[in-house]
N, C-alpha and C. Protein backbone atom coordinates (compact mmCIF):
# COMPACT_ATOMS: atom_id res chain seq x y z
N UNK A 1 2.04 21.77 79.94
CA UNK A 1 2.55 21.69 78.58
C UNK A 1 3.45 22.90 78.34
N UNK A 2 4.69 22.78 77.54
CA UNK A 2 5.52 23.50 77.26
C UNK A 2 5.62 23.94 75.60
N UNK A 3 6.29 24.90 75.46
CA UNK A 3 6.23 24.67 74.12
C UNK A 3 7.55 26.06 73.35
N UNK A 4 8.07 26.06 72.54
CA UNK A 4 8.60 26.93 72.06
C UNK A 4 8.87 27.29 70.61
N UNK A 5 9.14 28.58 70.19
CA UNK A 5 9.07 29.15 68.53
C UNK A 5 10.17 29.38 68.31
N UNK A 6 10.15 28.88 66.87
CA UNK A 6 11.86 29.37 66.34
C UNK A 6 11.09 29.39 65.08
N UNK A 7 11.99 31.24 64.90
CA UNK A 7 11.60 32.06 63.62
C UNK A 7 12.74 31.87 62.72
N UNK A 8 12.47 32.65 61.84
CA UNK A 8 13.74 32.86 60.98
C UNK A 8 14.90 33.17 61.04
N UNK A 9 14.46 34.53 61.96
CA UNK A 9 15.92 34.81 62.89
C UNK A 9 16.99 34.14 63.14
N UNK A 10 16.43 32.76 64.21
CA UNK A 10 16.91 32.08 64.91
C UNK A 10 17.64 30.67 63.97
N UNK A 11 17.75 30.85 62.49
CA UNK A 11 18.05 29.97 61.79
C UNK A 11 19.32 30.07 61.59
N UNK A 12 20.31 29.40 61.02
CA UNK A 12 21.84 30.07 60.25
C UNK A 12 21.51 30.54 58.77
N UNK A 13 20.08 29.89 58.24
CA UNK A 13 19.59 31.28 56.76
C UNK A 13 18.35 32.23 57.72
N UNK A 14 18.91 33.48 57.73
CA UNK A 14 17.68 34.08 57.82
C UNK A 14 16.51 34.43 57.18
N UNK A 15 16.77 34.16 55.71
CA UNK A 15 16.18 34.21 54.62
C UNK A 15 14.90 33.18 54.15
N UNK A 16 15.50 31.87 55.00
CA UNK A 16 14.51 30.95 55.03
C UNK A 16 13.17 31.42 55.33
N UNK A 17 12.63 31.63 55.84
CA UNK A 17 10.92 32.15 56.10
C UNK A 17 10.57 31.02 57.12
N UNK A 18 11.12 30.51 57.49
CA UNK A 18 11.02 29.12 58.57
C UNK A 18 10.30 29.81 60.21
N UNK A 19 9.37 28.48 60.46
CA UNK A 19 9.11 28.99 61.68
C UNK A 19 8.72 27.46 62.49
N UNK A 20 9.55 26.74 63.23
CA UNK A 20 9.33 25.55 64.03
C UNK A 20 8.49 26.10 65.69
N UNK A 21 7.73 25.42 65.41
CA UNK A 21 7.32 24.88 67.12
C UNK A 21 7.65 23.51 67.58
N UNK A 22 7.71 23.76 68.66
CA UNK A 22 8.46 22.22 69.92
C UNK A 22 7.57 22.13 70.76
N UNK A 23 6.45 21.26 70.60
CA UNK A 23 5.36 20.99 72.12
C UNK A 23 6.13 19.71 72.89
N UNK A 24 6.42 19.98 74.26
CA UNK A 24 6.53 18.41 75.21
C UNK A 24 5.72 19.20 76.20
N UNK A 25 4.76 17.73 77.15
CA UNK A 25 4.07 17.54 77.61
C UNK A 25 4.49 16.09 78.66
N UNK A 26 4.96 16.34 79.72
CA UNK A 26 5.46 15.23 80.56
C UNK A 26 4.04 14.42 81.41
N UNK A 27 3.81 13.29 80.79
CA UNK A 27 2.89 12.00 80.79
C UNK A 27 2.73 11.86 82.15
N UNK A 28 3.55 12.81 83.39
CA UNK A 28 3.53 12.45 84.75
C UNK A 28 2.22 13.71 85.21
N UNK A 29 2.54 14.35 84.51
CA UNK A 29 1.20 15.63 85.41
C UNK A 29 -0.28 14.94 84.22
N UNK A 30 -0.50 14.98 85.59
CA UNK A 30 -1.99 14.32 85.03
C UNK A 30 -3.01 14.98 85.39
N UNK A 31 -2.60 16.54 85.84
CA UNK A 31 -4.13 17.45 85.31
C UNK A 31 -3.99 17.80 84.51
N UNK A 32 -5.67 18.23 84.00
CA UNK A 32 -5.76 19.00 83.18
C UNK A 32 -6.20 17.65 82.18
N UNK A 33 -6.30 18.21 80.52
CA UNK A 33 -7.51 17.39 79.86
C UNK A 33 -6.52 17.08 78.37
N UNK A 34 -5.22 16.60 79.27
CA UNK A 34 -4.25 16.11 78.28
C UNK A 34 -3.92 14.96 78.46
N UNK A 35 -4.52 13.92 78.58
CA UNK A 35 -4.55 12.02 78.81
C UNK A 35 -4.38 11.28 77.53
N UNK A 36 -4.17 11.90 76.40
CA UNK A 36 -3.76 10.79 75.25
C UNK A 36 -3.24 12.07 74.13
N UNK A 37 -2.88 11.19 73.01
CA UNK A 37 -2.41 11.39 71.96
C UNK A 37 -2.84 12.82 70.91
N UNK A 38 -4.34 12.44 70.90
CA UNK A 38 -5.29 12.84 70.66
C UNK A 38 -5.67 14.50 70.89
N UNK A 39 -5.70 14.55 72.09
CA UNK A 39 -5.34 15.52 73.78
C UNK A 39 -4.29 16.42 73.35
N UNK A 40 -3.34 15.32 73.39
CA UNK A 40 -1.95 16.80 72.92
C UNK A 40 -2.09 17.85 71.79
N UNK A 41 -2.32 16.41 70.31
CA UNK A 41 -2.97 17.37 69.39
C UNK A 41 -3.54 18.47 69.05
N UNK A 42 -4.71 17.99 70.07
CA UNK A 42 -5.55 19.25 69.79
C UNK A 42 -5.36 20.48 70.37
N UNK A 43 -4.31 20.20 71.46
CA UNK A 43 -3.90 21.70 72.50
C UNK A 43 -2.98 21.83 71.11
N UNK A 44 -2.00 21.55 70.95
CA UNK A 44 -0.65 21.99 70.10
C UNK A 44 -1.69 22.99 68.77
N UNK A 45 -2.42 22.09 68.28
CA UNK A 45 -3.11 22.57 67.23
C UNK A 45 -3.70 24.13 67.24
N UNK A 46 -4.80 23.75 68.38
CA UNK A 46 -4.94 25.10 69.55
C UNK A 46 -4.18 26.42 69.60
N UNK A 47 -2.79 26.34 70.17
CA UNK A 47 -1.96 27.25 70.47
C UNK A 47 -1.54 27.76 68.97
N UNK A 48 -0.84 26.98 67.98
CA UNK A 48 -0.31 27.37 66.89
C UNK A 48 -1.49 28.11 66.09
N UNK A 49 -2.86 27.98 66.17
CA UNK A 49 -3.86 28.26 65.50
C UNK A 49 -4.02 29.50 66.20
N UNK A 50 -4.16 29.83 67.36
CA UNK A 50 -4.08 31.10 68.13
C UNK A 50 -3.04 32.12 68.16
N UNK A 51 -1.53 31.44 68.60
CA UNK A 51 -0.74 32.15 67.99
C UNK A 51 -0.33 33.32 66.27
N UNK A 52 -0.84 32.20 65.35
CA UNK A 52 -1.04 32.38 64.01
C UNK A 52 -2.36 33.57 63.88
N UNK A 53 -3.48 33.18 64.50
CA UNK A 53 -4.47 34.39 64.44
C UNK A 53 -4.50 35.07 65.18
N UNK A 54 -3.90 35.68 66.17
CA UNK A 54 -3.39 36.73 67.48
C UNK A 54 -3.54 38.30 66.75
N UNK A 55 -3.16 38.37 66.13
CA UNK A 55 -2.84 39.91 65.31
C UNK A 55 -4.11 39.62 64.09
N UNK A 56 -4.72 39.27 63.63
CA UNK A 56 -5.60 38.98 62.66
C UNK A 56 -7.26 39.17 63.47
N UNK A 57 -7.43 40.20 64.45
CA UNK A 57 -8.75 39.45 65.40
C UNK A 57 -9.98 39.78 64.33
N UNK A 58 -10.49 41.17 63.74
CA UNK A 58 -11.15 40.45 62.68
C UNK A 58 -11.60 39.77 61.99
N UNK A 59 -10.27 38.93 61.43
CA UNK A 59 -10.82 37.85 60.20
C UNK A 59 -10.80 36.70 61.20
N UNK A 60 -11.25 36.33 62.52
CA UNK A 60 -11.13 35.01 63.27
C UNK A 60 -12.79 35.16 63.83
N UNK A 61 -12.88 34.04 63.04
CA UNK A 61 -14.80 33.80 63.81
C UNK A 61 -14.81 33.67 65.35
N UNK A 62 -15.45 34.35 66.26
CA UNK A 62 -15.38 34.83 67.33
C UNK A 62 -16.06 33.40 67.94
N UNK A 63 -14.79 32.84 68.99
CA UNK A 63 -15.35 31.28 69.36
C UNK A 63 -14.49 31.01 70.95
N UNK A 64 -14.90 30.99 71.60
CA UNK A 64 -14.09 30.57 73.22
C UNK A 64 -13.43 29.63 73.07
N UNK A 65 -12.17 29.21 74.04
CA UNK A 65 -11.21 28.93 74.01
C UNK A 65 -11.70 27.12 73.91
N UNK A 66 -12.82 26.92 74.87
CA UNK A 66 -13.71 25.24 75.07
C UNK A 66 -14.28 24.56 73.44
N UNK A 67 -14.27 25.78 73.15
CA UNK A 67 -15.41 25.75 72.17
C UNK A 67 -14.60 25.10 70.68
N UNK A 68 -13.40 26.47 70.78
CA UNK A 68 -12.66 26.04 69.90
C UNK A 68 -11.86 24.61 69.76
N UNK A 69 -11.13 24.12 71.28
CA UNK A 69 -10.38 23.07 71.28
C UNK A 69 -11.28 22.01 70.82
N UNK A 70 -12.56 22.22 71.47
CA UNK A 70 -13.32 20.81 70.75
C UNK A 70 -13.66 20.72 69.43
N UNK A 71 -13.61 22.24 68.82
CA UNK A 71 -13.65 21.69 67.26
C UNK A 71 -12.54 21.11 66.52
N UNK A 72 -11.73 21.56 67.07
CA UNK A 72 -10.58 21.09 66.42
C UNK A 72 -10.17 19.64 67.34
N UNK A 73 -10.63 18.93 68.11
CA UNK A 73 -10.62 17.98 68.75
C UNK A 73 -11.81 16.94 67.91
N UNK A 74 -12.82 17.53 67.13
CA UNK A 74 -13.80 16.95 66.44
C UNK A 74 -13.23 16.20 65.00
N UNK A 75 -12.56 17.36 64.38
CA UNK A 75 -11.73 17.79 63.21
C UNK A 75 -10.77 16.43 63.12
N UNK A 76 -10.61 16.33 63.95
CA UNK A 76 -8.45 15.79 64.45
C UNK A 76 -8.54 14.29 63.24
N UNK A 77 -7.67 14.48 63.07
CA UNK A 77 -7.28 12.90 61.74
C UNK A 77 -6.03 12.67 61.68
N UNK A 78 -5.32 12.28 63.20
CA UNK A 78 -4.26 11.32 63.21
C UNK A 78 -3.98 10.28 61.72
N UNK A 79 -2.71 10.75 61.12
CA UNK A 79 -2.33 9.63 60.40
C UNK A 79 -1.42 9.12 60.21
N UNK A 80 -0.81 8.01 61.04
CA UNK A 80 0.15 7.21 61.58
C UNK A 80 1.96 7.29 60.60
N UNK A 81 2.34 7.20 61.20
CA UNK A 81 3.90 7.37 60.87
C UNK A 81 4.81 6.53 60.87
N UNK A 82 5.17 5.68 60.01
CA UNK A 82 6.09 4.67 59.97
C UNK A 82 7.31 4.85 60.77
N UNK A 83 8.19 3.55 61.29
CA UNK A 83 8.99 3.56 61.53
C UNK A 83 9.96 4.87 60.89
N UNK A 84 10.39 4.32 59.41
CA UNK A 84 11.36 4.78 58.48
C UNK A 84 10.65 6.28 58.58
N UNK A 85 10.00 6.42 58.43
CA UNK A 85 9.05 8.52 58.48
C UNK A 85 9.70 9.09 59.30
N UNK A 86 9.87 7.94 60.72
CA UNK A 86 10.21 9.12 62.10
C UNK A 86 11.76 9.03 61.97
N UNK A 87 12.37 8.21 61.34
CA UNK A 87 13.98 8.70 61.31
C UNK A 87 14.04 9.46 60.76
N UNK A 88 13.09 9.79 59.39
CA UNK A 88 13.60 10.68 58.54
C UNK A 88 13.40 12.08 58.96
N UNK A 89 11.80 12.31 59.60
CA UNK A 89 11.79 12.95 60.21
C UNK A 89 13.15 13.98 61.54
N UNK A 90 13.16 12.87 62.24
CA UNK A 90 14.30 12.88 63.40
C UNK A 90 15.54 13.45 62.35
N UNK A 91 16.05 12.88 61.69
CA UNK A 91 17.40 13.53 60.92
C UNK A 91 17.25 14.72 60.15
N UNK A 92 16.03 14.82 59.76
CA UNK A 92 15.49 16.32 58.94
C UNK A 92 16.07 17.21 60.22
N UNK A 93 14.63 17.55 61.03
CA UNK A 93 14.81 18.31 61.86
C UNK A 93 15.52 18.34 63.40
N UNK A 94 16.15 17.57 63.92
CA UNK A 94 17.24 17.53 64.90
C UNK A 94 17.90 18.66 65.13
N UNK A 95 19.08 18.80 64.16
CA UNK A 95 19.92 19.96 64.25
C UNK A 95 19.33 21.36 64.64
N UNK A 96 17.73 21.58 63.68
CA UNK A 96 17.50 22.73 63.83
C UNK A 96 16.41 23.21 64.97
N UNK A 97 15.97 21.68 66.15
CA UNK A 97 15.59 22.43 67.42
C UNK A 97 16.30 22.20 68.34
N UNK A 98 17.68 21.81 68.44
CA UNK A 98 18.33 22.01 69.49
C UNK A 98 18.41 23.11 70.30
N UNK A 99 18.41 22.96 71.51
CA UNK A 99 18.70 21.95 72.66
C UNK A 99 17.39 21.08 72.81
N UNK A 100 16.41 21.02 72.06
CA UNK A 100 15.64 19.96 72.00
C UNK A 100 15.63 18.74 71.53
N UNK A 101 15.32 17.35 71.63
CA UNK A 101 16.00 16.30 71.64
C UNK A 101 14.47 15.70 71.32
N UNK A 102 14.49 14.61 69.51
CA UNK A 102 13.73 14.21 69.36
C UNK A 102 13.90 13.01 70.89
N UNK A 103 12.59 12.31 70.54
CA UNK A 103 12.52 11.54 71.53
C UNK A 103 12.36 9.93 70.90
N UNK A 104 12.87 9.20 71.68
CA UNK A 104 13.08 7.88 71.44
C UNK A 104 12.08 6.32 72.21
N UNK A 105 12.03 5.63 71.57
CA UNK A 105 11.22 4.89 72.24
C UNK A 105 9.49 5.14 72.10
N UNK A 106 9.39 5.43 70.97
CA UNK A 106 7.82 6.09 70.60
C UNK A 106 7.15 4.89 70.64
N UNK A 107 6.34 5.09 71.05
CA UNK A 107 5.34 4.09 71.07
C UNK A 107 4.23 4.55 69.93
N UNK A 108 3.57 5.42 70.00
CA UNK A 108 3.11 5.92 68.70
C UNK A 108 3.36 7.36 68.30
N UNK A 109 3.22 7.33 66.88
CA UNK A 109 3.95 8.82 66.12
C UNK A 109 2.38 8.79 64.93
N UNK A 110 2.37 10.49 64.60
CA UNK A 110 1.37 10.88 63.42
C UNK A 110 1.36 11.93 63.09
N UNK A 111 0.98 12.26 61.73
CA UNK A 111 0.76 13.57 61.37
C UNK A 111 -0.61 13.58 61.87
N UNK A 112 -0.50 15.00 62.13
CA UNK A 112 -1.76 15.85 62.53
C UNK A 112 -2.44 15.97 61.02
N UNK A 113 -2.52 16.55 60.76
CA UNK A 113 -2.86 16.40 59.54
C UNK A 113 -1.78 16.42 57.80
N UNK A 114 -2.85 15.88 57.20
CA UNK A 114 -1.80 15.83 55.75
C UNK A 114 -0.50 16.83 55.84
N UNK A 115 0.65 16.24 55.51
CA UNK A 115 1.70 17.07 55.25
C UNK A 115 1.83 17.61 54.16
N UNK A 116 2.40 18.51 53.47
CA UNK A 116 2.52 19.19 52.52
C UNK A 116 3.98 19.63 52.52
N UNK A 117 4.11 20.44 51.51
CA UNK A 117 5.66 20.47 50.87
C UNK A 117 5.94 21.74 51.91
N UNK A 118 5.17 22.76 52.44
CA UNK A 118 5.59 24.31 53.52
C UNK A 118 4.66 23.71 54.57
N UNK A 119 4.70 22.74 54.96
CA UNK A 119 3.62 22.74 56.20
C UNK A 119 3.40 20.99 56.61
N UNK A 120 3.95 21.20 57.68
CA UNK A 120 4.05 19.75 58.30
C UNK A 120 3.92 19.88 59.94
N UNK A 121 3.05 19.28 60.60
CA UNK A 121 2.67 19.13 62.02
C UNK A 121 2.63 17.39 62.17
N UNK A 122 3.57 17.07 63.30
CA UNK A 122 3.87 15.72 63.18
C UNK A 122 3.98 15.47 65.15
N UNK A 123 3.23 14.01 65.71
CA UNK A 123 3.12 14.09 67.04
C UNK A 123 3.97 13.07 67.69
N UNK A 124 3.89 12.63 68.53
CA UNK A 124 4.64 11.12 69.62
C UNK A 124 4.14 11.00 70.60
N UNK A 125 4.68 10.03 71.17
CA UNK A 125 4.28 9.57 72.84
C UNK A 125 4.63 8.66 73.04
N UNK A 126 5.70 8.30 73.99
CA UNK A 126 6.66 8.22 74.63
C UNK A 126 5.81 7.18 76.17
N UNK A 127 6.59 6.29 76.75
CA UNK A 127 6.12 6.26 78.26
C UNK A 127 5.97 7.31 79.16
N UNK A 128 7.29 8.19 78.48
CA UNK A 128 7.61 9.53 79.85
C UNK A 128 6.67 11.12 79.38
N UNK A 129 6.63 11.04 77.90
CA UNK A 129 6.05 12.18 77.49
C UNK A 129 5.25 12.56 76.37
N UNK A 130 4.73 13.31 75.46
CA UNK A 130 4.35 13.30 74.48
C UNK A 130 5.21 14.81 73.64
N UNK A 131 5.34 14.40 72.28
CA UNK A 131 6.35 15.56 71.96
C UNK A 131 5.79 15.66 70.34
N UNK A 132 5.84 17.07 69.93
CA UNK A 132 4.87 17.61 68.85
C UNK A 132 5.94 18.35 67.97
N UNK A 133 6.26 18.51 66.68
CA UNK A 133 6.85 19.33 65.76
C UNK A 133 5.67 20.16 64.60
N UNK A 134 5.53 21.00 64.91
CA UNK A 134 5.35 21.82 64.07
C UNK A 134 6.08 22.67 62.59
N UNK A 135 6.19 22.42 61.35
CA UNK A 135 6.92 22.88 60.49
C UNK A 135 6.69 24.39 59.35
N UNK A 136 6.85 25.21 59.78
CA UNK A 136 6.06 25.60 58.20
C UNK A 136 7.07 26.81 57.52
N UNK A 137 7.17 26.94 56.16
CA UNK A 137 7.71 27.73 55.53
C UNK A 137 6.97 28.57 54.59
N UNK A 138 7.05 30.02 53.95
CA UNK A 138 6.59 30.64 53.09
C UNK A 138 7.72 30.85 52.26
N UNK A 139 8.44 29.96 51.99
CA UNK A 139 9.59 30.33 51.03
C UNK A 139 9.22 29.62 49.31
């Protein structure tokens, strides 16, 4: 699994408070304990949740890495994404993860969980891959 961050910096407003993640995961490597939809989720979820509490070790209830993915693998509440969602989606954010390339031919799409107006985590899967957007703003 791959994955990459784009801060504020990296925006044309720097001012925005914006911070995207890009998970793909190519459907051909088949180790490891990423075999569905579900799977991706909860790694993507995983990393951004770790990333996010990295500098915070204090205030993070002290939990191993197994321990954690399965709670949040327990947690998980896929909720499906219309056709019309993922264009809108796709035309929202396009421009701003290039050279990354939504992906086409979804077979199924979902929010990770409820979206909100600064905070949106949205998934796919593809024949060839599975591909994850992460959204969030403090503006």
């Amino acid at each position: 699994m791959r994955y990459y961050v784009m801060e504020e910096d990296e925006f044309d407003s720097p001012s925005s408070e914006e911070m995207i993640y890009v998970f793909e995961h190519e459907r051909k490597n088949t180790w490891g304990e990423i075999r569905s939809l579900e799977n991706f989720t909860a790694k993507c979820l995983f990393i951004e949740l770790r990333n996010h509490y990295m500098y915070q070790k204090d205030a993070v209830e002290d939990m191993d890495v197994f321990e954690l993915e399965g709670k949040l693998r327990e947690e998980l509440s896929l909720q499906e994404v219309t056709g019309d969602e993922w264009l809108q989606l796709k035309e929202e954010f396009s421009e701003q993860i290039k050279p990354f390339i939504f992906p086409d031919n979804i077979i199924r799409c979902a929010y990770a969980y409820e979206p909100d107006w600064n905070d949106r985590f949205f998934v796919a899967e593809t024949e060839e891959k599975y591909f994850g957007l992460y959204w969030c703003t403090t503006a």
